[in-house]
PDB file of N, CA and C in Angstrom:
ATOM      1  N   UNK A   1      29.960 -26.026   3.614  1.00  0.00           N
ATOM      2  CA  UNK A   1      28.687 -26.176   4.338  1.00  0.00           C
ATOM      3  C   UNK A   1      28.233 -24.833   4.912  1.00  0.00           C
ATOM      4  N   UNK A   2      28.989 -23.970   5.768  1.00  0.00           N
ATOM      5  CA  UNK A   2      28.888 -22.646   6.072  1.00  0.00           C
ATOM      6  C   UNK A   2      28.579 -21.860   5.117  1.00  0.00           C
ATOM      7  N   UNK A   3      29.403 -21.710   4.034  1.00  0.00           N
ATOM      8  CA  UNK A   3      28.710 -21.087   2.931  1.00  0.00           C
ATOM      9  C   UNK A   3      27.335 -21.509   2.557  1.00  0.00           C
ATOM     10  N   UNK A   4      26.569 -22.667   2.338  1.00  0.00           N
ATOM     11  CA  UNK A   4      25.493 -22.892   2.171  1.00  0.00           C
ATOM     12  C   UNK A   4      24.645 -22.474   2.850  1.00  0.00           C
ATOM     13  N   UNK A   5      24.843 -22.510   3.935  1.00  0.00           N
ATOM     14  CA  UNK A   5      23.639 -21.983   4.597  1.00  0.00           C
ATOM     15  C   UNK A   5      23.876 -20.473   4.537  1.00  0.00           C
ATOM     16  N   UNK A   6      24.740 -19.769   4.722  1.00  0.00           N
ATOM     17  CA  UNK A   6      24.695 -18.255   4.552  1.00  0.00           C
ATOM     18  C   UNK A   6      23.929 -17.497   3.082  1.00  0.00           C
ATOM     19  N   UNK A   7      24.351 -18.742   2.004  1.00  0.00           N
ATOM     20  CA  UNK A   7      23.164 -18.279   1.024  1.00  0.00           C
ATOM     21  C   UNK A   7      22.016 -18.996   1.376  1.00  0.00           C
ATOM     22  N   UNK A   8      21.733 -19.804   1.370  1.00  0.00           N
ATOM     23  CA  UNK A   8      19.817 -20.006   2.072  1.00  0.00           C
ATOM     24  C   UNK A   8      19.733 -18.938   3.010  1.00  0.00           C
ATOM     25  N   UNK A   9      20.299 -18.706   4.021  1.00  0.00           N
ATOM     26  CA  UNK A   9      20.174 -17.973   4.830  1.00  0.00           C
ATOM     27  C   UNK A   9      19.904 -16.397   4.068  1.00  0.00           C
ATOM     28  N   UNK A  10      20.800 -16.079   3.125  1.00  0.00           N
ATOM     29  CA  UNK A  10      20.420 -14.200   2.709  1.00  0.00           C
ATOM     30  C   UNK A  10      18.964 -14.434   1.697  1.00  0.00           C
ATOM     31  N   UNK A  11      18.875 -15.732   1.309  1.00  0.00           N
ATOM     32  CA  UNK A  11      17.708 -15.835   0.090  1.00  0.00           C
ATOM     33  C   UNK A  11      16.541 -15.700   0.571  1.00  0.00           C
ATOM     34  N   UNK A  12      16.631 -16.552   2.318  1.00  0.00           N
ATOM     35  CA  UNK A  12      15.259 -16.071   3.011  1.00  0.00           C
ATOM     36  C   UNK A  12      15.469 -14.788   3.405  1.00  0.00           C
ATOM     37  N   UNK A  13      16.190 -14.384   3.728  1.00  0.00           N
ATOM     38  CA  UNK A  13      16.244 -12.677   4.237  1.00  0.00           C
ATOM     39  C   UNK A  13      15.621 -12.376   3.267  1.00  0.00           C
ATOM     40  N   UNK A  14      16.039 -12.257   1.980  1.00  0.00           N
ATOM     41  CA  UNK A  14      15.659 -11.085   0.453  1.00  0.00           C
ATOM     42  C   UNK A  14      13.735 -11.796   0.220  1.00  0.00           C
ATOM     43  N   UNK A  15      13.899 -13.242   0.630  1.00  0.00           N
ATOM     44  CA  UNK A  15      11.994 -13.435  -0.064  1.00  0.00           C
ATOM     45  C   UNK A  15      11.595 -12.170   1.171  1.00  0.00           C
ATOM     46  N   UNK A  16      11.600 -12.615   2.470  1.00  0.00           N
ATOM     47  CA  UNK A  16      10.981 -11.865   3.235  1.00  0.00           C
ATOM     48  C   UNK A  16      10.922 -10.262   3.345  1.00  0.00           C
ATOM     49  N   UNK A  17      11.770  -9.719   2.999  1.00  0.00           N
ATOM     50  CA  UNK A  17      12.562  -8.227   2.037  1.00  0.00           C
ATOM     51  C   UNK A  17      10.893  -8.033   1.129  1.00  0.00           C
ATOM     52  N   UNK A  18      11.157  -8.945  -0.174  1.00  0.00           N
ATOM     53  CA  UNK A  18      10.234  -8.852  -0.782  1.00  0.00           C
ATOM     54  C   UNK A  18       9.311  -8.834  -1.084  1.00  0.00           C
ATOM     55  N   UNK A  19       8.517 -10.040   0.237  1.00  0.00           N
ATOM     56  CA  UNK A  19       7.073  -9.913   0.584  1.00  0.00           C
ATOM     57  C   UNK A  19       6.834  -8.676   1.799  1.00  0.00           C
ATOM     58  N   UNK A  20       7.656  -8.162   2.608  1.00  0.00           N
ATOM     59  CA  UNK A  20       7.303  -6.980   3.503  1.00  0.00           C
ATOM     60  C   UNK A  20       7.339  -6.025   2.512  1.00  0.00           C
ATOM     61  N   UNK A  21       8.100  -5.751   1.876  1.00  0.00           N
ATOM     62  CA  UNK A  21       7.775  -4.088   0.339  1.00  0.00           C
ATOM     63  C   UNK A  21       6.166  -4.299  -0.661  1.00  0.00           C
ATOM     64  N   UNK A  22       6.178  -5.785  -0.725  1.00  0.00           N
ATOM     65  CA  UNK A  22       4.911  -5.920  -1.496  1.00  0.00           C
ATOM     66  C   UNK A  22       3.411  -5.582  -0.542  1.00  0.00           C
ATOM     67  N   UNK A  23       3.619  -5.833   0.808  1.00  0.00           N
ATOM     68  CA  UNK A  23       2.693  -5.872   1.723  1.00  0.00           C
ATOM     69  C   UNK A  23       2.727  -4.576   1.456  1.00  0.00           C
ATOM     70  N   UNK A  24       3.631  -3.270   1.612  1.00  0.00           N
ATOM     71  CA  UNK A  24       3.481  -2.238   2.463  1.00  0.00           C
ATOM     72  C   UNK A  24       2.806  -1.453   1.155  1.00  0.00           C
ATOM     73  N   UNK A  25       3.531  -1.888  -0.095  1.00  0.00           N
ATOM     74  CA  UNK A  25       3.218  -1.370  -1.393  1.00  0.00           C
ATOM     75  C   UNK A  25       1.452  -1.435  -1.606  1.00  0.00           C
ATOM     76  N   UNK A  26       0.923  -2.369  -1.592  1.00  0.00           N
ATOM     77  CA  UNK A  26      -0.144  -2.921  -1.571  1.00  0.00           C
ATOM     78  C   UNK A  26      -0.829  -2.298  -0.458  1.00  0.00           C
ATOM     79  N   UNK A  27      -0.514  -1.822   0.999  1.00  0.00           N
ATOM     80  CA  UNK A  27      -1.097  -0.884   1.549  1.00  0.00           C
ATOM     81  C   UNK A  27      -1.060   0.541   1.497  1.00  0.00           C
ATOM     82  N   UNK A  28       0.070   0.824   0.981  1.00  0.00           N
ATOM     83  CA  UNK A  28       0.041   2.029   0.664  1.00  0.00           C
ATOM     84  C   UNK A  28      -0.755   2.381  -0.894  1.00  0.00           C
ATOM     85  N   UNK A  29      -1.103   1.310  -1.496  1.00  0.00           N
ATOM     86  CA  UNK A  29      -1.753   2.226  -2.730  1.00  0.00           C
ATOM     87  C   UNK A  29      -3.110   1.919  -2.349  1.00  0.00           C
ATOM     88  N   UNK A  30      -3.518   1.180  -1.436  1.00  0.00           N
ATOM     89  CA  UNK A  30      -5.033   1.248  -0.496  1.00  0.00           C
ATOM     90  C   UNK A  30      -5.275   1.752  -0.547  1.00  0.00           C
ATOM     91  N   UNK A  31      -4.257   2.779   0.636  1.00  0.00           N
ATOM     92  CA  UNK A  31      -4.546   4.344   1.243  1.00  0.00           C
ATOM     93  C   UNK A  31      -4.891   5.003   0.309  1.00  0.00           C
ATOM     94  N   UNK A  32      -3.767   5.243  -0.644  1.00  0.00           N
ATOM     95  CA  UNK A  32      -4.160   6.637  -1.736  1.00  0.00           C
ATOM     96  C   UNK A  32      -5.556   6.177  -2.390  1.00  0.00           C
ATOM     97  N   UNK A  33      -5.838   5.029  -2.709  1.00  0.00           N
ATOM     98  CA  UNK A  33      -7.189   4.726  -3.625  1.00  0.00           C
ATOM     99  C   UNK A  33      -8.442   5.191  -2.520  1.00  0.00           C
ATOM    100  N   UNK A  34      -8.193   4.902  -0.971  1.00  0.00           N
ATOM    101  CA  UNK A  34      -9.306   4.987  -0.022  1.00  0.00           C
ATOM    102  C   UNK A  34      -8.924   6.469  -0.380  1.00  0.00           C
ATOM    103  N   UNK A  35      -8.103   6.989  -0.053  1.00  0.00           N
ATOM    104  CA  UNK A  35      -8.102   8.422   0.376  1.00  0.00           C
ATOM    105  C   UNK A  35      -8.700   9.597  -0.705  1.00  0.00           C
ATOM    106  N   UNK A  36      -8.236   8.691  -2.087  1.00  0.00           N
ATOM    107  CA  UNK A  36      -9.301   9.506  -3.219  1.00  0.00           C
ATOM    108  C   UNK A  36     -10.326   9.617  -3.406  1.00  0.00           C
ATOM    109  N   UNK A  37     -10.699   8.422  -3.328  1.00  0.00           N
ATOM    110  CA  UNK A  37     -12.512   7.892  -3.340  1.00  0.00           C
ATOM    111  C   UNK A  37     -13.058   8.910  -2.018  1.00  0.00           C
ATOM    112  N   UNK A  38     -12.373   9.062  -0.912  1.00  0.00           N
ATOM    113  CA  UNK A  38     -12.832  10.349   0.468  1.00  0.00           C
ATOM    114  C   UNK A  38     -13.293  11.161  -0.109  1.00  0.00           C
ATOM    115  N   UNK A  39     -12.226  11.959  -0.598  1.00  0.00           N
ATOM    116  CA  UNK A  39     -11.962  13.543  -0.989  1.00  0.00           C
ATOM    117  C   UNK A  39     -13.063  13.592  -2.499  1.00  0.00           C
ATOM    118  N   UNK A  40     -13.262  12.471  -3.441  1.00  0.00           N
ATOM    119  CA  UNK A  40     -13.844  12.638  -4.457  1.00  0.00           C
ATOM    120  C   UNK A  40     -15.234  12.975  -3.947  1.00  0.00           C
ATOM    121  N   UNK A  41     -15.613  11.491  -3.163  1.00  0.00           N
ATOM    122  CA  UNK A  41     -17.038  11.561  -2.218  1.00  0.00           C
ATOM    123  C   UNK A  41     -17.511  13.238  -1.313  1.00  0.00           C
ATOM    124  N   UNK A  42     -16.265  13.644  -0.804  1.00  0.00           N
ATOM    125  CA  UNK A  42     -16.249  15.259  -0.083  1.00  0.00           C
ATOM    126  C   UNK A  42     -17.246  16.166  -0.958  1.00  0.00           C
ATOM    127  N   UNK A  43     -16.129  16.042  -1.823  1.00  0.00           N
ATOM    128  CA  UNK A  43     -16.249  16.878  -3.189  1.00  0.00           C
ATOM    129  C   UNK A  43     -17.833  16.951  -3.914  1.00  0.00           C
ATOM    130  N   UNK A  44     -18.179  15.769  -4.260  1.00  0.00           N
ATOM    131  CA  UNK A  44     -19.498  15.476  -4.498  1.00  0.00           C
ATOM    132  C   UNK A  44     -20.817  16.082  -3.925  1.00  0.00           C
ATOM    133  N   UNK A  45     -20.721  15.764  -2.333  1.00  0.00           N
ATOM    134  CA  UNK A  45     -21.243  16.489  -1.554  1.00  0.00           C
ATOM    135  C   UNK A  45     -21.549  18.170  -1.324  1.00  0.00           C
ATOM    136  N   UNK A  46     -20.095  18.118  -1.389  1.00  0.00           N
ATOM    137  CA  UNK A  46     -20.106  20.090  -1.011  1.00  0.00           C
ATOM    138  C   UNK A  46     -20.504  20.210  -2.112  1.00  0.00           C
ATOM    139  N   UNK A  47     -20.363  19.887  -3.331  1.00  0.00           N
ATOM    140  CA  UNK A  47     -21.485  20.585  -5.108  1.00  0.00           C
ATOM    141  C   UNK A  47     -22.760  20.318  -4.881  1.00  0.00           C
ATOM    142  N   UNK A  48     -23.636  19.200  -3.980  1.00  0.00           N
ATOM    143  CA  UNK A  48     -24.206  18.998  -4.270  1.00  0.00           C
ATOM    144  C   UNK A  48     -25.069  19.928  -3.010  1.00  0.00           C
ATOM    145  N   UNK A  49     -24.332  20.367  -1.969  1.00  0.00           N
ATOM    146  CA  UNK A  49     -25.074  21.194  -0.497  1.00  0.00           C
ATOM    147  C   UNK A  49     -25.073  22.224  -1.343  1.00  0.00           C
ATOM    148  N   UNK A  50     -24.079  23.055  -2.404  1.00  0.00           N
ATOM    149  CA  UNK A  50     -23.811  24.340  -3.010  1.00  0.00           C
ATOM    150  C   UNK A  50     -24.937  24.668  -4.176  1.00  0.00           C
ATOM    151  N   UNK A  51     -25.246  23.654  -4.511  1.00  0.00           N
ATOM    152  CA  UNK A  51     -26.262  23.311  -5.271  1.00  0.00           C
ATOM    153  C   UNK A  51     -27.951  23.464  -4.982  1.00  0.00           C
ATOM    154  N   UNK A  52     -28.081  22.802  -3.606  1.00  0.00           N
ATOM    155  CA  UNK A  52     -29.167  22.724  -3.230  1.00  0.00           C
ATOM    156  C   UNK A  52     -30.050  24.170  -2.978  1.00  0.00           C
ATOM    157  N   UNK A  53     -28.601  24.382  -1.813  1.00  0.00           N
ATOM    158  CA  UNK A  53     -28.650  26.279  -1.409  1.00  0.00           C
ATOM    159  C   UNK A  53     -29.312  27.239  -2.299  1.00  0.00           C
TER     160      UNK A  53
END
């Protein structure tokens, strides 16, 4: 019986393991996608002030 629950017990540990890495994964490739689309948008801009000039 002890044994049983110590595996239910590590299986919820590892789902929850697995959905906190998927969360963080999933925010972290946010970031990099927000953070490109920034710097692309930057970029755009300063050609287009360099341009105007």
């Amino acid at each position: 019986m002890i044994t049983f629950v110590y595996v239910v017990t590590s299986m919820e540990i590892d789902t929850i393991k697995d959905q906190v890495s998927t969360n963080l994964e999933k925010y972290i490739t946010f970031s990099v996608n927000l953070l490109g689309v920034v710097i692309s948008f930057g970029w755009i801009l300063i050609i287009f002030g360099i341009l105007k000039n």
